[in-house]
N, C-alpha and C. Protein backbone atom coordinates (compact mmCIF):
# COMPACT_ATOMS: atom_id res chain seq x y z
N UNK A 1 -6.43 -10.03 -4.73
CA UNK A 1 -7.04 -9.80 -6.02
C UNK A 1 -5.96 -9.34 -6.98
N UNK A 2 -6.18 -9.99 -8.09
CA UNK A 2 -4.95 -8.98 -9.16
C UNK A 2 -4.97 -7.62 -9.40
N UNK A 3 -4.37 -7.12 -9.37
CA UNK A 3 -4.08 -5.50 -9.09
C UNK A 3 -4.73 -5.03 -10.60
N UNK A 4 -4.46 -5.67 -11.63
CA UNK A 4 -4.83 -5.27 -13.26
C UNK A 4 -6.29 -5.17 -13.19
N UNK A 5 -7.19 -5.95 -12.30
CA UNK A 5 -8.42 -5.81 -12.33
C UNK A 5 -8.64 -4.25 -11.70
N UNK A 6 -8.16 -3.43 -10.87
CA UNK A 6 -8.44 -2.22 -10.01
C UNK A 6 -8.18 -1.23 -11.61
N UNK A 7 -7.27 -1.61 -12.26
CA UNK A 7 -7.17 -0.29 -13.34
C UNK A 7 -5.40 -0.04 -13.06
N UNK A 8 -5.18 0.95 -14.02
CA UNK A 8 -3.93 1.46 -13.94
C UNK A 8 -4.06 3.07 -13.35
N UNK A 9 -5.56 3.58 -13.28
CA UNK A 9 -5.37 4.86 -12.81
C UNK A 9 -5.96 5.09 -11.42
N UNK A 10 -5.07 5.85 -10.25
CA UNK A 10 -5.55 6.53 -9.34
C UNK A 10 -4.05 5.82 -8.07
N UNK A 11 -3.34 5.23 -8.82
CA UNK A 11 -2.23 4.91 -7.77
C UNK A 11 -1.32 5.49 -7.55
N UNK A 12 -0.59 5.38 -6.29
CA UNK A 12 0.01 6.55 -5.52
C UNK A 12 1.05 5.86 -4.58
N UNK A 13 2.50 6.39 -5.09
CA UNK A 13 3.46 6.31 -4.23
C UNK A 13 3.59 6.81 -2.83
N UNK A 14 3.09 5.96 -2.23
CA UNK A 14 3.39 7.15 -0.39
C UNK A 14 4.19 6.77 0.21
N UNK A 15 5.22 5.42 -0.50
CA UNK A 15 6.34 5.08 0.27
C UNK A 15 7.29 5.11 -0.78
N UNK A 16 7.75 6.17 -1.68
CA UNK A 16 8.27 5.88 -2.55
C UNK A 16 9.86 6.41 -1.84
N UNK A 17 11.19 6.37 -2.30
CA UNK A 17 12.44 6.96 -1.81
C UNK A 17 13.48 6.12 -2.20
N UNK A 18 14.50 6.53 -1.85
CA UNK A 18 15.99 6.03 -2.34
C UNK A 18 16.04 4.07 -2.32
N UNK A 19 14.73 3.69 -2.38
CA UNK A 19 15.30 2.38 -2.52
C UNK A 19 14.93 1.29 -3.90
N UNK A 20 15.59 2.08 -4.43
CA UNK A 20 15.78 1.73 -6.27
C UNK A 20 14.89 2.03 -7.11
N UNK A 21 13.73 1.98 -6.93
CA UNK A 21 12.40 1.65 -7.24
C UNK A 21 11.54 0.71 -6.98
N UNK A 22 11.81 -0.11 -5.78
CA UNK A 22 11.21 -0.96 -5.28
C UNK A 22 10.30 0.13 -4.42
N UNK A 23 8.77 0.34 -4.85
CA UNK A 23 7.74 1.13 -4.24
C UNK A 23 6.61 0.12 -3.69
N UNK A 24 5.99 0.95 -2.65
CA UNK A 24 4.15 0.26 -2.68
C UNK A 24 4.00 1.55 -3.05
N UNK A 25 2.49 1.00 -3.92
CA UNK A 25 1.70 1.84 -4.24
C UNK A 25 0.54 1.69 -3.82
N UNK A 26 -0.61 2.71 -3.47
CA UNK A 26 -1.83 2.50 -3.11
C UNK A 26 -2.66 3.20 -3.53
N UNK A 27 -3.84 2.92 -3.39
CA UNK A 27 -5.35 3.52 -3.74
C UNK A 27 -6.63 3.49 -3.14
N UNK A 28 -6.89 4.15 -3.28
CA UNK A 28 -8.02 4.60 -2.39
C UNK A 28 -8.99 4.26 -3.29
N UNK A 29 -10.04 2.73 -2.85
CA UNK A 29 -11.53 2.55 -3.96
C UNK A 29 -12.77 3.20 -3.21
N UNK A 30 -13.36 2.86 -3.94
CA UNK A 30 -14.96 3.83 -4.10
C UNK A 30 -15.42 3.70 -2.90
N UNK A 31 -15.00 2.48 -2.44
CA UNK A 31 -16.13 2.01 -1.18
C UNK A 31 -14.91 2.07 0.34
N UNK A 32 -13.83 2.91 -0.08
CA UNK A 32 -13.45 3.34 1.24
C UNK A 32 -12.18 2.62 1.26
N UNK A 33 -12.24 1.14 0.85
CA UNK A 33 -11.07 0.79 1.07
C UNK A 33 -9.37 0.87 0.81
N UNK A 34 -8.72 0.36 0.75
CA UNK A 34 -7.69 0.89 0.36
C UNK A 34 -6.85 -0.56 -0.18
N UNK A 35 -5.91 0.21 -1.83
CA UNK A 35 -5.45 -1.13 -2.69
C UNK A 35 -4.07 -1.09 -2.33
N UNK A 36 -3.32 -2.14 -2.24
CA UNK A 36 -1.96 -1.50 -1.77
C UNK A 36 -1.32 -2.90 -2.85
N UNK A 37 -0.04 -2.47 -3.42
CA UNK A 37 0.51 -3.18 -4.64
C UNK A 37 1.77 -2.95 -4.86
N UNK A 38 2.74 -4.05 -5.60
CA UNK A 38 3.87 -3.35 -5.77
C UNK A 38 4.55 -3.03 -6.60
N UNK A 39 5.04 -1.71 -6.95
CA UNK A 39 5.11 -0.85 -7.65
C UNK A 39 5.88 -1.54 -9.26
N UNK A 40 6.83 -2.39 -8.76
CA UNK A 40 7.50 -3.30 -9.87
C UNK A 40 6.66 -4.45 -10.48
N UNK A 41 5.26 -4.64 -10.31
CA UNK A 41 4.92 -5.53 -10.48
C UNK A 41 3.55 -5.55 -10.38
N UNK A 42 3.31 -4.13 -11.22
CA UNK A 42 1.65 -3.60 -11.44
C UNK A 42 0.50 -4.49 -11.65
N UNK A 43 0.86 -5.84 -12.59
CA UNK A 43 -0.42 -6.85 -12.48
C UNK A 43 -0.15 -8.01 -11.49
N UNK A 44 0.69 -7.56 -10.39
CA UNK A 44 0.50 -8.98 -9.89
C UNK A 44 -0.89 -9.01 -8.72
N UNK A 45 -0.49 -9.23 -7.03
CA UNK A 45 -1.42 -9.20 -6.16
C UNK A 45 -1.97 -7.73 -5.49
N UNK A 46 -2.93 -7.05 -5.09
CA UNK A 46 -3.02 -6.24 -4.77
C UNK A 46 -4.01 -6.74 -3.16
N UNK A 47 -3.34 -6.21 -2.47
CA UNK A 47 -3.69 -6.42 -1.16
C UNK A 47 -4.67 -5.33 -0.69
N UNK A 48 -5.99 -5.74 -0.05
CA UNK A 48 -7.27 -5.28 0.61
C UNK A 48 -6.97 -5.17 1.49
N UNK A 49 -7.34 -3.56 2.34
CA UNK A 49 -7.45 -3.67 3.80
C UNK A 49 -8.72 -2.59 3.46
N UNK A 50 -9.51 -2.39 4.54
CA UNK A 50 -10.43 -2.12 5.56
C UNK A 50 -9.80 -0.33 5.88
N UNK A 51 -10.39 0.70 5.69
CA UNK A 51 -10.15 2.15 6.47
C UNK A 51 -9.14 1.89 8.00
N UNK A 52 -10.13 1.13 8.42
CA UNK A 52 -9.96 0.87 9.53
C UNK A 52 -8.63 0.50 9.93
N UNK A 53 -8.17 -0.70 8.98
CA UNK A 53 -7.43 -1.57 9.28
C UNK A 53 -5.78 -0.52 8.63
N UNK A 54 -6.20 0.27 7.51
CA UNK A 54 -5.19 1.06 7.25
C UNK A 54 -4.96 2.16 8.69
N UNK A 55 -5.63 2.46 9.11
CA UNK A 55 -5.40 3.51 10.12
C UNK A 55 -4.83 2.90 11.64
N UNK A 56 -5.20 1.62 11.65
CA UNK A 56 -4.56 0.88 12.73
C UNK A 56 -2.78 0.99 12.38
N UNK A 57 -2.80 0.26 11.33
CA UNK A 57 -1.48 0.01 10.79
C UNK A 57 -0.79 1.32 10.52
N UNK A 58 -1.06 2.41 10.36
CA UNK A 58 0.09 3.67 9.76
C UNK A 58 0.09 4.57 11.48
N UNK A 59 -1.17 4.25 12.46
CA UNK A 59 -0.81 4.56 13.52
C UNK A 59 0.43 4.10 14.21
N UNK A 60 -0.49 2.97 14.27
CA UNK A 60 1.09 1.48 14.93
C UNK A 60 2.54 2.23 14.48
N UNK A 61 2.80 2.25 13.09
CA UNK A 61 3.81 2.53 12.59
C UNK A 61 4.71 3.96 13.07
N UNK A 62 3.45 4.82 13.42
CA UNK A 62 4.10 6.34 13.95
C UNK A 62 3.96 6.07 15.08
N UNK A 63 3.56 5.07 16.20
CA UNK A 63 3.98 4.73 17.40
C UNK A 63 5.56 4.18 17.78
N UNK A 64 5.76 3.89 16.61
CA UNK A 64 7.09 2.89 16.93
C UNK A 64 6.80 1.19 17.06
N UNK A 65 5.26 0.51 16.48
CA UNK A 65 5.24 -0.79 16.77
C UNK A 65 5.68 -1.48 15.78
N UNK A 66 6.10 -1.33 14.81
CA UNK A 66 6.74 -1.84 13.65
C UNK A 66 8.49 -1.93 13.49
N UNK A 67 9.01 -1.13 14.27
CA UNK A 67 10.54 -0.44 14.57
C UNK A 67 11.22 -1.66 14.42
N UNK A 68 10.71 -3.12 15.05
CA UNK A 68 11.39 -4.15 14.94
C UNK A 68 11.47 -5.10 13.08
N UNK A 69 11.05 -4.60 12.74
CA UNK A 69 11.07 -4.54 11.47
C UNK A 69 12.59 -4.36 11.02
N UNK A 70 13.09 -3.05 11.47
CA UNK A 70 13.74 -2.11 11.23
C UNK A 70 15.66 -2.79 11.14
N UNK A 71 15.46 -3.71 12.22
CA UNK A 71 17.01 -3.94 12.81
C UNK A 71 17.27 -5.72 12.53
């Protein structure tokens, strides 16, 4: 969905840090889900996930299943 449709207010750097300003940003909507977007590029796509599907994924991530990402 285009991110300009969610609004410009209630978004939130939770991965923000030393890498230029290339951020995601996210948000938390009414109905639980969560908007995730990128930070340079406020009206472009904003990606839907599911509670659920966020908590799978930031688990995974503090497990170490993403690490290959990394190298």
């Amino acid at each position: 969905m285009p991110a300009r449709e969610l609004g410009s207010e209630g978004w939130h750097k939770p991965w923000s840090g030393g890498n230029g300003g290339n951020c995601l940003e996210a948000m938390k909507l009414s109905d639980g889900r969560i908007a995730v977007r990128q930070s340079t590029d406020p009206d472009g796509p904003a990606l839907i996930y599911t509670s659920a599907e966020m908590t799978a994924f930031i688990e995974g991530a503090k497990a170490g299943e993403a690490d290959f990402l990394l190298s």
